[in-house]
N, C-alpha and C. Protein backbone atom coordinates (compact mmCIF):
# COMPACT_ATOMS: atom_id res chain seq x y z
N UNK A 1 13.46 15.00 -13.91
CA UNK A 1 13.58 16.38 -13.44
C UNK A 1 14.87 17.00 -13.96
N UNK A 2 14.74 17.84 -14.24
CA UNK A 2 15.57 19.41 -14.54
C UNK A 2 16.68 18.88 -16.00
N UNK A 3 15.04 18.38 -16.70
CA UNK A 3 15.38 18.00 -18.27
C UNK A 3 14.65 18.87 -19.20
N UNK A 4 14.74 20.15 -18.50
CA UNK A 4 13.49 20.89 -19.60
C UNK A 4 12.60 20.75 -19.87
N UNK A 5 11.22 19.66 -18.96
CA UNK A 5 10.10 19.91 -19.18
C UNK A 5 9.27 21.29 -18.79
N UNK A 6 9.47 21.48 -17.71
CA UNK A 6 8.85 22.93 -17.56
C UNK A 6 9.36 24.10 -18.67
N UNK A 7 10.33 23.87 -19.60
CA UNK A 7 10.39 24.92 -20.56
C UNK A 7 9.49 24.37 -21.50
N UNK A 8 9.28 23.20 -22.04
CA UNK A 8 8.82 22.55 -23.08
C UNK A 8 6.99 22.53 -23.16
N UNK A 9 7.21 22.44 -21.39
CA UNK A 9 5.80 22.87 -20.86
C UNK A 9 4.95 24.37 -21.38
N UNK A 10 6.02 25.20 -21.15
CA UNK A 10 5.54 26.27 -21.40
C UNK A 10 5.49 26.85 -22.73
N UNK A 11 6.12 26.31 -23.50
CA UNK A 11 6.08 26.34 -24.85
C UNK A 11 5.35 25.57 -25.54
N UNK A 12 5.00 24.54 -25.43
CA UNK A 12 3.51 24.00 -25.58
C UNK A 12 2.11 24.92 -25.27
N UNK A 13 2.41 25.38 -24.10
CA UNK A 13 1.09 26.32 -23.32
C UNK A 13 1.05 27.02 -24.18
N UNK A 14 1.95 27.57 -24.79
CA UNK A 14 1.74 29.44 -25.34
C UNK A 14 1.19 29.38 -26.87
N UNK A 15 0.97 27.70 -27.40
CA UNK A 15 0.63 27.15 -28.77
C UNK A 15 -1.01 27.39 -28.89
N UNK A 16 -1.88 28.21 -29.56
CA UNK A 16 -2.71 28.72 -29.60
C UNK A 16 -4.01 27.53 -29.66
N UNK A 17 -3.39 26.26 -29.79
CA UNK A 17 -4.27 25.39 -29.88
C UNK A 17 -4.39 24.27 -28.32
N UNK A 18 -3.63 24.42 -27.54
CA UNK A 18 -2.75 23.80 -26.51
C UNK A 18 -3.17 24.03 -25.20
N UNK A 19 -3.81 23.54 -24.33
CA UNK A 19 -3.39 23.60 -22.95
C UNK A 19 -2.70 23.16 -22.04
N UNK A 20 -1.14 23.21 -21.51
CA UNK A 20 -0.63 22.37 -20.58
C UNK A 20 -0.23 23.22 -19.62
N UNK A 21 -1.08 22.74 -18.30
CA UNK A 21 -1.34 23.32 -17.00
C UNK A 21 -0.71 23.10 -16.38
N UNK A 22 -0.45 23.40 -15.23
CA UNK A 22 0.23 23.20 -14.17
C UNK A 22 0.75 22.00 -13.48
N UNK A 23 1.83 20.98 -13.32
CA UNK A 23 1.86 20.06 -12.68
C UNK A 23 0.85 19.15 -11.96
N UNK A 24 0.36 17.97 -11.53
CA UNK A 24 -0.66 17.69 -11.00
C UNK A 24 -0.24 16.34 -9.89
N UNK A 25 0.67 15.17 -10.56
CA UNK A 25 1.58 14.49 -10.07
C UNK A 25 0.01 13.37 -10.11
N UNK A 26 -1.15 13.77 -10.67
CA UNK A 26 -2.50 12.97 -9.81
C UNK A 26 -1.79 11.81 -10.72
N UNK A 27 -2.02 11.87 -11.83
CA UNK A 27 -1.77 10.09 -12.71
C UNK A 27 -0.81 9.42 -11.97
N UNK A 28 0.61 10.12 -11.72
CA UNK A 28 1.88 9.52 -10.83
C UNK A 28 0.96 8.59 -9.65
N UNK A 29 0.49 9.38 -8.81
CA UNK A 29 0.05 8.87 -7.33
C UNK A 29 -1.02 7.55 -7.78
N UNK A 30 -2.04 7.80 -8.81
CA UNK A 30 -3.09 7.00 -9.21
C UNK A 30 -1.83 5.82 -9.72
N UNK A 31 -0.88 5.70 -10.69
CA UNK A 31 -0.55 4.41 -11.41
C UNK A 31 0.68 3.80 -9.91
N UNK A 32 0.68 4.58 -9.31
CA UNK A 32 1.56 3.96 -8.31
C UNK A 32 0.45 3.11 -7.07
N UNK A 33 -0.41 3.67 -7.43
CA UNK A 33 -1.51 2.43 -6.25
C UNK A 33 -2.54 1.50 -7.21
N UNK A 34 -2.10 2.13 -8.47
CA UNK A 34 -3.11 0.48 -9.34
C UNK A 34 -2.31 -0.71 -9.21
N UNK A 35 -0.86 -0.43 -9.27
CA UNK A 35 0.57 -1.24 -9.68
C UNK A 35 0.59 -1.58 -8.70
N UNK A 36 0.66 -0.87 -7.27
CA UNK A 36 1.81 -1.69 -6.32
C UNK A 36 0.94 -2.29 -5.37
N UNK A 37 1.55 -3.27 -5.47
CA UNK A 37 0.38 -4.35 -4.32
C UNK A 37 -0.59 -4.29 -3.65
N UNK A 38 0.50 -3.59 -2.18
CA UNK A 38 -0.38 -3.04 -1.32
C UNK A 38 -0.99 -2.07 -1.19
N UNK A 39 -0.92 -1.08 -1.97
CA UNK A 39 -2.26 -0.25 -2.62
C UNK A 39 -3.39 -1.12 -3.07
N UNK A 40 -3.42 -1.64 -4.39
CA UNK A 40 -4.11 -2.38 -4.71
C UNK A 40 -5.28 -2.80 -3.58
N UNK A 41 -4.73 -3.89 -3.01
CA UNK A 41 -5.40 -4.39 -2.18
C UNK A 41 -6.69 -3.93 -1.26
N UNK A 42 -6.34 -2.48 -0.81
CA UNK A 42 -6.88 -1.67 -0.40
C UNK A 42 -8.46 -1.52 -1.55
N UNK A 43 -7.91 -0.99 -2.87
CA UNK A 43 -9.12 -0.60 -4.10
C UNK A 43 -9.85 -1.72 -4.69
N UNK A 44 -9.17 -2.85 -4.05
CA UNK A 44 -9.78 -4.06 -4.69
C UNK A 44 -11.15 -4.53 -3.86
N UNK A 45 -10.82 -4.10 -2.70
CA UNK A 45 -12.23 -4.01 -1.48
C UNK A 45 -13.44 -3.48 -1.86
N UNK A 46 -13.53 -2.82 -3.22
CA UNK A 46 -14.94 -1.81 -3.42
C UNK A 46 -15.24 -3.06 -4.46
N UNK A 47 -14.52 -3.70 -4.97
CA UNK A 47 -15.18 -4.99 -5.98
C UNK A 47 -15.30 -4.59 -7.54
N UNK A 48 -14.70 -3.87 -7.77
CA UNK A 48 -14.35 -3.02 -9.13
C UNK A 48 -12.98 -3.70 -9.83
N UNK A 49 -12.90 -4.07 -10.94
CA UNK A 49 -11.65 -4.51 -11.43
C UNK A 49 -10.60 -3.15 -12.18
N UNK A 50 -9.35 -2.95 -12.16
CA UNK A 50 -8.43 -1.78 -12.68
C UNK A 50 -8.87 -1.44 -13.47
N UNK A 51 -9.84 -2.59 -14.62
CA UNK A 51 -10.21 -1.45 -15.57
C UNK A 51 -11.34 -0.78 -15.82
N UNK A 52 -11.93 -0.69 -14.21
CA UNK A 52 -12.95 0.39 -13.73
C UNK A 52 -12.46 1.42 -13.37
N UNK A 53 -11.23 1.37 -12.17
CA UNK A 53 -10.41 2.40 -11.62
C UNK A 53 -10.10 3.48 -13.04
N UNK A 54 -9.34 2.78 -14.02
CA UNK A 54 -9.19 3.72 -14.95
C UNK A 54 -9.70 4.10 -16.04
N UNK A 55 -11.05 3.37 -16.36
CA UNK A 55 -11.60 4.55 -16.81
C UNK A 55 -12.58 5.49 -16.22
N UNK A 56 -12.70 5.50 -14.90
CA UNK A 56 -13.26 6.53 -13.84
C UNK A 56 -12.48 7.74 -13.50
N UNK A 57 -11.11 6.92 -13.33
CA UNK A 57 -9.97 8.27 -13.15
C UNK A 57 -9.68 9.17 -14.78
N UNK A 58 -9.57 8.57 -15.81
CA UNK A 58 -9.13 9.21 -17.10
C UNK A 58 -10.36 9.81 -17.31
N UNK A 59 -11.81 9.57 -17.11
CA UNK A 59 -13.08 10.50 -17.36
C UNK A 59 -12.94 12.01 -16.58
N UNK A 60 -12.35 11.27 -14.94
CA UNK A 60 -12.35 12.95 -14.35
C UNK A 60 -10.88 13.50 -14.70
N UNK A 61 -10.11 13.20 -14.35
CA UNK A 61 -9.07 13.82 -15.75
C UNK A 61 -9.05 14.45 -16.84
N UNK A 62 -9.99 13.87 -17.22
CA UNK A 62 -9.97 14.39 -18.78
C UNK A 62 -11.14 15.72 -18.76
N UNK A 63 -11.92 15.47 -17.95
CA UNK A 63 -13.08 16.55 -17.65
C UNK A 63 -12.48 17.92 -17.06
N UNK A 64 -11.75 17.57 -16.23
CA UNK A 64 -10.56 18.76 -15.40
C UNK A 64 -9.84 19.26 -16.55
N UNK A 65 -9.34 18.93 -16.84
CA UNK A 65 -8.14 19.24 -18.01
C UNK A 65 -8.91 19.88 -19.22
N UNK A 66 -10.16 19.64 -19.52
CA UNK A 66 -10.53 19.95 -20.95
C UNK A 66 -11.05 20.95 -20.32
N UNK A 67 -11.69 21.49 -19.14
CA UNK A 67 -12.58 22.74 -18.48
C UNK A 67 -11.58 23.70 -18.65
N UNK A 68 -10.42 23.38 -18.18
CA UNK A 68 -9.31 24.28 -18.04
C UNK A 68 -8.84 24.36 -19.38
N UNK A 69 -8.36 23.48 -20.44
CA UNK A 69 -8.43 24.53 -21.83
C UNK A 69 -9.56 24.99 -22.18
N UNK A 70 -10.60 24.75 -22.48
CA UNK A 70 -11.91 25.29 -23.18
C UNK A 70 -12.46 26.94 -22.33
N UNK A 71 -11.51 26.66 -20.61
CA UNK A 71 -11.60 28.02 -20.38
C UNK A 71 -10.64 29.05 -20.45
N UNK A 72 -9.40 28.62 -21.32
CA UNK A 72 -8.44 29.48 -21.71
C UNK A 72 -8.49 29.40 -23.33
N UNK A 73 -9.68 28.83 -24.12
CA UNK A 73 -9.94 29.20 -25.50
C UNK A 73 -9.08 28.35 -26.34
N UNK A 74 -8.98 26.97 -25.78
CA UNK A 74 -7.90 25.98 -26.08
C UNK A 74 -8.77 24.82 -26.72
N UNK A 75 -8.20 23.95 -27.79
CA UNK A 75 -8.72 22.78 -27.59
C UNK A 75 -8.84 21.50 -27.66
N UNK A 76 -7.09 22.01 -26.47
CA UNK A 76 -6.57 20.60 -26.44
C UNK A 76 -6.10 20.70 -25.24
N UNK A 77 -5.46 19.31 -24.47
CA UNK A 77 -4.98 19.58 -23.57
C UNK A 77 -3.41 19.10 -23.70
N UNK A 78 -2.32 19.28 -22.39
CA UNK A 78 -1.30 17.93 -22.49
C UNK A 78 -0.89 18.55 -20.74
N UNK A 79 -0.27 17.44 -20.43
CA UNK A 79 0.16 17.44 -19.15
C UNK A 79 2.04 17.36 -18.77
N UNK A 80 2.33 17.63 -18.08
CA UNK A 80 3.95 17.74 -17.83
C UNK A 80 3.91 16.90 -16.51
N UNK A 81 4.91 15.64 -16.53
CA UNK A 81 5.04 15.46 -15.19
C UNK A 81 6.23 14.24 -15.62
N UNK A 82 7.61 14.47 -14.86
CA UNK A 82 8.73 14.01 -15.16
C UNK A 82 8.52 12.81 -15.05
N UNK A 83 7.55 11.90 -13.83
CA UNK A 83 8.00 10.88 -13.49
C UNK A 83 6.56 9.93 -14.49
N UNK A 84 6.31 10.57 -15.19
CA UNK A 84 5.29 9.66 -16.14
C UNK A 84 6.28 9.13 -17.23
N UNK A 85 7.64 8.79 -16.60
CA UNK A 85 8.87 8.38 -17.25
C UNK A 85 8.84 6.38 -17.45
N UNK A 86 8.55 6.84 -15.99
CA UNK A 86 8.41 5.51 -15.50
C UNK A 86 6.75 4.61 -15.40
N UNK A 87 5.81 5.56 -15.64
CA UNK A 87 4.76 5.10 -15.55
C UNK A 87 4.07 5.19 -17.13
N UNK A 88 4.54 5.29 -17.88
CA UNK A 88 4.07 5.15 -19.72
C UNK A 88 2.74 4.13 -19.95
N UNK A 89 3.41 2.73 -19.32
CA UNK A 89 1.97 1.99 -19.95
C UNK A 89 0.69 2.15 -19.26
N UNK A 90 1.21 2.57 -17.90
CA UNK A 90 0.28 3.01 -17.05
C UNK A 90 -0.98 4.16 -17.94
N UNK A 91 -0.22 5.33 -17.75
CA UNK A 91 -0.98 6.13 -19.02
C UNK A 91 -1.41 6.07 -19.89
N UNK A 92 -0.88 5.08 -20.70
CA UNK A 92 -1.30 4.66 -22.05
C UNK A 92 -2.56 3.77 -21.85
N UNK A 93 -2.69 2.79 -21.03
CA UNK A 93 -3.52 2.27 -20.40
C UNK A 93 -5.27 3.47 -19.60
N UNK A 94 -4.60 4.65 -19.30
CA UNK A 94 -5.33 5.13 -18.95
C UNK A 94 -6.15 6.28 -20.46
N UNK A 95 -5.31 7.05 -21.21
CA UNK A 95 -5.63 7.50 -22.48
C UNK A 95 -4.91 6.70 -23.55
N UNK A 96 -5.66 5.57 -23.96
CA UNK A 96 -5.09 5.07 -25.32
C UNK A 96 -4.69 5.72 -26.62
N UNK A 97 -5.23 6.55 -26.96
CA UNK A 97 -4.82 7.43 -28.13
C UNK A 97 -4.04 8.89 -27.79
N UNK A 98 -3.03 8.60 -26.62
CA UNK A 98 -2.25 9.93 -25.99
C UNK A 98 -1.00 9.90 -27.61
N UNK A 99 -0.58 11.02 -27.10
CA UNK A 99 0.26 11.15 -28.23
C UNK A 99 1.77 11.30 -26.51
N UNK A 100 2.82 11.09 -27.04
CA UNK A 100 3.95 10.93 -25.68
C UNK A 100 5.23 11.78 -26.50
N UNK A 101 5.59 12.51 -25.51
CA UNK A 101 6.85 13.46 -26.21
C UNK A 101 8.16 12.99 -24.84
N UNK A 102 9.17 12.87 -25.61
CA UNK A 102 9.90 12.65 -24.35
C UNK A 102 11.10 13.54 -24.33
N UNK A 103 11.60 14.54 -23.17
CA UNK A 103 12.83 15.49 -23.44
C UNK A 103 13.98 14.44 -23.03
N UNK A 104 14.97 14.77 -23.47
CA UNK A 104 15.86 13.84 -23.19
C UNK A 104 17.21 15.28 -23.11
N UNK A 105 17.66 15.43 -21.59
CA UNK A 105 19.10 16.16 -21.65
C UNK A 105 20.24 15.41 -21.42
N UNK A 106 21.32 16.10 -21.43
CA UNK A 106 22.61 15.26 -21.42
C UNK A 106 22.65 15.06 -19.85
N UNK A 107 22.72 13.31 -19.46
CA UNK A 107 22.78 13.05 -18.02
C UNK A 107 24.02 13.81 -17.43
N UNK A 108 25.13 14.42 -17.88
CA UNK A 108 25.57 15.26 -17.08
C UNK A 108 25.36 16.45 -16.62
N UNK A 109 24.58 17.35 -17.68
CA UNK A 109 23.92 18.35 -17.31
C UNK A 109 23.08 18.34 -16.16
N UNK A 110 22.50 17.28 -16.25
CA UNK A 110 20.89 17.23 -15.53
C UNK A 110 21.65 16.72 -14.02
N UNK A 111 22.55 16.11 -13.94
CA UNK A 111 23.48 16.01 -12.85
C UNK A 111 23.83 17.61 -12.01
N UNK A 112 24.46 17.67 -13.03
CA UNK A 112 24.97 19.56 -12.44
C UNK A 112 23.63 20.21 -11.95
N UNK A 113 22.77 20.26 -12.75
CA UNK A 113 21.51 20.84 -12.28
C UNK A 113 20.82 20.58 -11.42
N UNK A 114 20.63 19.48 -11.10
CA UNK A 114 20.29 19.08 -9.71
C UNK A 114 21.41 19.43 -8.46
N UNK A 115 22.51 19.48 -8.56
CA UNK A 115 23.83 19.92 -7.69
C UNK A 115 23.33 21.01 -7.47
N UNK A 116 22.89 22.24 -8.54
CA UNK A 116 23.28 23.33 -8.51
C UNK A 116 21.71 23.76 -7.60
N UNK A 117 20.86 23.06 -8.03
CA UNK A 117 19.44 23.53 -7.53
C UNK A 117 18.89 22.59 -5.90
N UNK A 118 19.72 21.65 -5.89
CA UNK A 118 19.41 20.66 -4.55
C UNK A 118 20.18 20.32 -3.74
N UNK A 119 21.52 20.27 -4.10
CA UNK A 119 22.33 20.10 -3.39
C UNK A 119 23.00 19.01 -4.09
N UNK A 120 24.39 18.42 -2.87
CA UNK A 120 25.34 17.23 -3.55
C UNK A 120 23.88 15.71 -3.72
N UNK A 121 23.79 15.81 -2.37
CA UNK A 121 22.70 14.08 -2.63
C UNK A 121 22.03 14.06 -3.82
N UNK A 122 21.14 15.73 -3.79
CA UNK A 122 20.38 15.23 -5.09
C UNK A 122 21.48 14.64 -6.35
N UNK A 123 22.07 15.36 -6.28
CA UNK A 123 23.30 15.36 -7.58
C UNK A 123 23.37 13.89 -7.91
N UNK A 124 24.03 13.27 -6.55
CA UNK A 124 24.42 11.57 -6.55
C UNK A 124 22.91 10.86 -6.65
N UNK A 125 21.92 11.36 -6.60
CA UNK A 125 20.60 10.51 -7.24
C UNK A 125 19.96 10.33 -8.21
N UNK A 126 20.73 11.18 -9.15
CA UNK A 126 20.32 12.20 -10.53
C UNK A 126 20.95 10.77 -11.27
N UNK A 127 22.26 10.42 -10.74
CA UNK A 127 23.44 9.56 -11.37
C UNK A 127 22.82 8.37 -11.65
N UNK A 128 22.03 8.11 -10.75
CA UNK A 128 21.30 6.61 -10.81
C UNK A 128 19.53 6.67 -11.36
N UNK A 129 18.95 8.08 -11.14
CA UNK A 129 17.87 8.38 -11.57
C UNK A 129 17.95 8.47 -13.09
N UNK A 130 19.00 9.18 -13.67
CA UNK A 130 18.86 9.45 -15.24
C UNK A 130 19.27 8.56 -16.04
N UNK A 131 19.40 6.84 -16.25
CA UNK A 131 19.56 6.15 -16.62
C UNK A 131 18.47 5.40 -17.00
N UNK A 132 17.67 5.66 -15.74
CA UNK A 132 16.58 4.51 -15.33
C UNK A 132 15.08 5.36 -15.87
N UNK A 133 15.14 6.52 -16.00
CA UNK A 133 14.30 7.18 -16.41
C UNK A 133 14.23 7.12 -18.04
N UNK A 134 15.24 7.57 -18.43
CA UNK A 134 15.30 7.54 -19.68
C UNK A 134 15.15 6.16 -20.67
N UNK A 135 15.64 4.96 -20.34
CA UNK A 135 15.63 3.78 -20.74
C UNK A 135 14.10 3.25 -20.65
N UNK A 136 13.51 3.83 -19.19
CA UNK A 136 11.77 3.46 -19.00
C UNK A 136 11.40 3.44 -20.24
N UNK A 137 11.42 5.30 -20.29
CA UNK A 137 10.79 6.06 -20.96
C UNK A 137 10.48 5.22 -22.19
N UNK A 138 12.04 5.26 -23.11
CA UNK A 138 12.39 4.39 -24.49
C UNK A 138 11.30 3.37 -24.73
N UNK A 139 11.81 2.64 -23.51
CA UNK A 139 11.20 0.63 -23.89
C UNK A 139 9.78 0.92 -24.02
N UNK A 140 8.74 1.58 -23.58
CA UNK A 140 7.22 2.14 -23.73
C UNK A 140 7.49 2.71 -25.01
N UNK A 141 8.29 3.79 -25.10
CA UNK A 141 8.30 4.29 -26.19
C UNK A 141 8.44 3.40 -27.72
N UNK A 142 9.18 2.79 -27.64
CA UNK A 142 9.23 1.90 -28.83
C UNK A 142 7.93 0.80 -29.10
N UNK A 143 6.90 0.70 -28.09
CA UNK A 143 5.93 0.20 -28.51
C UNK A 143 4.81 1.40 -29.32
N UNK A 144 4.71 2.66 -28.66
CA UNK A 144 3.90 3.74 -28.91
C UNK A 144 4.59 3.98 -30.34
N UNK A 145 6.08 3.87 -30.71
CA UNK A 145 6.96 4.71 -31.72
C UNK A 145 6.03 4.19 -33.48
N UNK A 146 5.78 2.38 -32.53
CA UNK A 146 5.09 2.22 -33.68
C UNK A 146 4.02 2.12 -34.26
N UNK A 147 3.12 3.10 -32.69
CA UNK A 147 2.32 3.59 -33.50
C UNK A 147 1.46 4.79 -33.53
N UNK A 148 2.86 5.68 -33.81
CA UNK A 148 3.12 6.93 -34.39
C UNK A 148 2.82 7.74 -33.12
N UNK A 149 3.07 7.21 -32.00
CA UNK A 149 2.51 8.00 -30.65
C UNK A 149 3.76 8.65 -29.78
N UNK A 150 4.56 8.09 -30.05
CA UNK A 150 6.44 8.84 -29.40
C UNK A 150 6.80 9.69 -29.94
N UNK A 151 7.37 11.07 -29.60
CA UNK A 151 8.40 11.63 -30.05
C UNK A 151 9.67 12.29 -29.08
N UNK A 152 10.59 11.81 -29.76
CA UNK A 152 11.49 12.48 -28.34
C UNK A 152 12.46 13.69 -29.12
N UNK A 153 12.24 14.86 -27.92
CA UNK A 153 13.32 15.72 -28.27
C UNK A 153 14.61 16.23 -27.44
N UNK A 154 15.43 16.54 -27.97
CA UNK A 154 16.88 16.68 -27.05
C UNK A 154 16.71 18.01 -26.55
N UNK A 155 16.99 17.70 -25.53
CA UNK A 155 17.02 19.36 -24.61
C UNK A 155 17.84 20.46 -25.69
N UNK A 156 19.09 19.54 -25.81
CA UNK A 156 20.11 20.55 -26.31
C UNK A 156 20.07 21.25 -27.87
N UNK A 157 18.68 20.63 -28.55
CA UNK A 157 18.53 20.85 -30.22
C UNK A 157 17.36 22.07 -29.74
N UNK A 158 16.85 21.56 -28.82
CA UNK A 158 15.13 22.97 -28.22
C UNK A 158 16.11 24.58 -28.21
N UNK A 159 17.29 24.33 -27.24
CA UNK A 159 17.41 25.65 -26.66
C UNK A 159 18.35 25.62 -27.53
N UNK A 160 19.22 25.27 -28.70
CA UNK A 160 20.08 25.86 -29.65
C UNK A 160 19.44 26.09 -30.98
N UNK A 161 18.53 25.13 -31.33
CA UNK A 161 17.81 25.72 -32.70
C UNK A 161 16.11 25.52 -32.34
N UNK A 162 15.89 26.21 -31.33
CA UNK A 162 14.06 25.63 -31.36
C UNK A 162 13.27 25.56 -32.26
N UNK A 163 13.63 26.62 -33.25
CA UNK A 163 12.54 26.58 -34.34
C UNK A 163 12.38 24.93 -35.38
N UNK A 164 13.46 24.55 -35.45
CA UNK A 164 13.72 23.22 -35.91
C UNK A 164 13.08 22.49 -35.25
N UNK A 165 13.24 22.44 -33.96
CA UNK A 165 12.99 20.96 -32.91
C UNK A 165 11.53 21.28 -32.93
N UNK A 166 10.87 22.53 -32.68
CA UNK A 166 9.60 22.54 -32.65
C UNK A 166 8.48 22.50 -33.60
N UNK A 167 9.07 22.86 -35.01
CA UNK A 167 8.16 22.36 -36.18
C UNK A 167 7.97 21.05 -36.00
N UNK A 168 8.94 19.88 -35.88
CA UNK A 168 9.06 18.50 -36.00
C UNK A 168 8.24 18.29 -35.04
N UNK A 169 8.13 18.79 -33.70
CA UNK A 169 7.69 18.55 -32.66
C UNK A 169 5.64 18.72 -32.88
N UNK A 170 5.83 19.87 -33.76
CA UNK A 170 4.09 20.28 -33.73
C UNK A 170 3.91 19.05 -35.15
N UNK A 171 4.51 19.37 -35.80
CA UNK A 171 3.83 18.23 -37.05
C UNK A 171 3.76 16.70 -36.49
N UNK A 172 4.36 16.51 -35.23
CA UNK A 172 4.27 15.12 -34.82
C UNK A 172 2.92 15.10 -34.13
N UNK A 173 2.71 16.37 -33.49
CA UNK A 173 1.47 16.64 -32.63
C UNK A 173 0.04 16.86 -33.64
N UNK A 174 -0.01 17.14 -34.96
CA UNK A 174 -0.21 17.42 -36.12
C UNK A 174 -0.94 19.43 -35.86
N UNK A 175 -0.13 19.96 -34.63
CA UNK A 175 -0.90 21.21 -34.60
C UNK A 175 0.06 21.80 -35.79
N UNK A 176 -1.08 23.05 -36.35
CA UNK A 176 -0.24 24.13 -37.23
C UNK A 176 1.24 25.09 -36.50
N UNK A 177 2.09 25.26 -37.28
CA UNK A 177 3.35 25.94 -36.78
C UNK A 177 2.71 27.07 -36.51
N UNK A 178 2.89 27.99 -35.18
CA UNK A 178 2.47 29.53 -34.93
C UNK A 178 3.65 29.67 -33.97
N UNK A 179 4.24 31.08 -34.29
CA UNK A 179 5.64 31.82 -33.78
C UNK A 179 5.26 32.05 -32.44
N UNK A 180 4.37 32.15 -31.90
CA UNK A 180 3.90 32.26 -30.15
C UNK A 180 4.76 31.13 -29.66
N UNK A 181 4.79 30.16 -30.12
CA UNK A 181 5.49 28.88 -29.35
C UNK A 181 7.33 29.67 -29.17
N UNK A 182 7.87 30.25 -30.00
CA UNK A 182 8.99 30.96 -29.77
C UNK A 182 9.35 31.99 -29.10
N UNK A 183 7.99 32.55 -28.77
CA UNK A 183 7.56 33.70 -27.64
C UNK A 183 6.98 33.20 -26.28
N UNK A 184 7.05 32.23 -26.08
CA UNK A 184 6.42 31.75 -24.54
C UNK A 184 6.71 32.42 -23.35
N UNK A 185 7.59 33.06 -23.67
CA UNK A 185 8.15 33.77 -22.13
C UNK A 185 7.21 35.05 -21.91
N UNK A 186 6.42 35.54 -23.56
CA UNK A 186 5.70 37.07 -23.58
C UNK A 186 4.51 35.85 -23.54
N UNK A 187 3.95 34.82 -23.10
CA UNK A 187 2.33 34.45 -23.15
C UNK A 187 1.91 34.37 -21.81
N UNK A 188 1.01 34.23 -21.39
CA UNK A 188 0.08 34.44 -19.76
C UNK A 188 0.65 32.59 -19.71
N UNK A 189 0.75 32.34 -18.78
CA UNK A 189 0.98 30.65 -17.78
C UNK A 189 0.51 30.80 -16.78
N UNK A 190 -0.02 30.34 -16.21
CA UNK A 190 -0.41 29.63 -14.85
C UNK A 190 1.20 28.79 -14.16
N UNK A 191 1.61 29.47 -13.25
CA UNK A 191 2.85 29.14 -12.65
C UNK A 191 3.13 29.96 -11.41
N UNK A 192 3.78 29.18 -10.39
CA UNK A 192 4.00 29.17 -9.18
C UNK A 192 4.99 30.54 -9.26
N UNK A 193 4.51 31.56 -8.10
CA UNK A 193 5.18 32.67 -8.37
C UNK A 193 6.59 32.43 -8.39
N UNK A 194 7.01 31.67 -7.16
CA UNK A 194 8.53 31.45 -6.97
C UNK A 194 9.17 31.17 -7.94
N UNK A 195 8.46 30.11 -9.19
CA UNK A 195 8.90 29.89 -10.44
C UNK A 195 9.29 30.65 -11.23
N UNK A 196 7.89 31.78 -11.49
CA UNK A 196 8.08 33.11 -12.12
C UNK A 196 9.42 34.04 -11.67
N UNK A 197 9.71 34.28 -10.68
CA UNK A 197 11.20 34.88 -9.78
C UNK A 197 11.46 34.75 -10.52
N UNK A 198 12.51 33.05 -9.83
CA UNK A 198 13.38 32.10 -10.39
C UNK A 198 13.69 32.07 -12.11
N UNK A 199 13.14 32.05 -12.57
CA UNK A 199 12.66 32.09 -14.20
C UNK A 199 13.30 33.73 -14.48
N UNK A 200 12.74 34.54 -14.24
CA UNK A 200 13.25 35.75 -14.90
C UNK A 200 14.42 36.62 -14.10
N UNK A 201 14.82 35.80 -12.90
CA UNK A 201 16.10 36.36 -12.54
C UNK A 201 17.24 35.79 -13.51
N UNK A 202 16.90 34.16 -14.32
CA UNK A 202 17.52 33.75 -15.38
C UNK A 202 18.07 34.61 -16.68
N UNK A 203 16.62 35.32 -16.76
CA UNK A 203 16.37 35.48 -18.17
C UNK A 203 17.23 36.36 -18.40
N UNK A 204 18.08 36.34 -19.59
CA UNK A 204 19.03 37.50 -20.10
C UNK A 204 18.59 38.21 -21.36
């Protein structure tokens, strides 16, 4: 959190080939009860082995997600959700041929930002959260890196030269470069009004 996915989010969205919707947290909640025990235990009662669970869950997933681009004239999808930081093989496990982008900001920033948006605790959780997130992220990543499925970009290269970070970014994705991705703030999103506020009381 408050590493620039929701900008990255939305700049993805506004890519004429692209759908990335709204937060969903569903994969988070799903790889946290395939994994942890006593979840498990519970799903193991219907007599189905995990790798029924997921490919039942990645079918309706993928059915949700593709309705919702194909009904915004899209035709693709991608999803935003910070803590699929920590859950990579999980996902990967669930869409094998995902392609994985990872933002990476400076852990002090993302410190301040949480201070500034949550308060001190969040701040002091950020300290121990942004280590452990980012390193997840990597160690998955370096299995996907090789094969050709990672890309990570720095918060701080997006919002000082985007046009750079985001060519690299679409040719990794293999979509065509279109200048809408530099205009995201003028494209339609699906976003929580409070966001919308928040967002353009920013904007200068």
């Amino acid at each position: 959190q408050r590493s620039g996915t929701t900008l990255l989010r939305l700049i993805l969205d506004a890519h004429p080939n692209v759908s990335c919707g709204p937060e969903t947290l569903f994969l988070v909640e799903f790889a946290e009860r395939l994994t942890g025990a006593r979840h498990w235990q519970h799903l193991a009662q219907f007599g189905f082995p995990k790798e029924y669970w997921q490919e039942r869950v990645a079918e309706l997933f993928d059915a949700v997600q593709g309705d919702y681009a194909r009904r915004r004239g899209k035709a693709r999808w991608a999803d935003k959700t910070p803590r699929y930081a920590v859950h990579l093989d999980q996902i990967d496990a669930l869409f094998p041929t995902c392609q994985v982008v990872h933002v990476i900001r400076d852990g002090r920033d993302v410190v301040a930002s949480h201070r500034h948006r949550w308060g001190y605790l969040s701040a002091l959780k950020a300290v121990k959260k942004w280590p452990w997130y980012v390193h997840a992220a990597r160690a998955a990543g370096d299995r996907l890196a090789a094969q050709g499925r990672y890309h990570e970009v720095r918060y701080e290269e997006l919002v000082s030269d985007p046009e750079v970070a985001l060519r690299e970014l679409l040719d990794f994705l293999g979509e065509p470069w279109d200048e809408a991705v530099l205009e995201y703030d003028r494209q339609p999103h699906d976003v929580q009004p409070r966001y919308a506020a928040f967002s353009s009381s920013r904007r200068v």
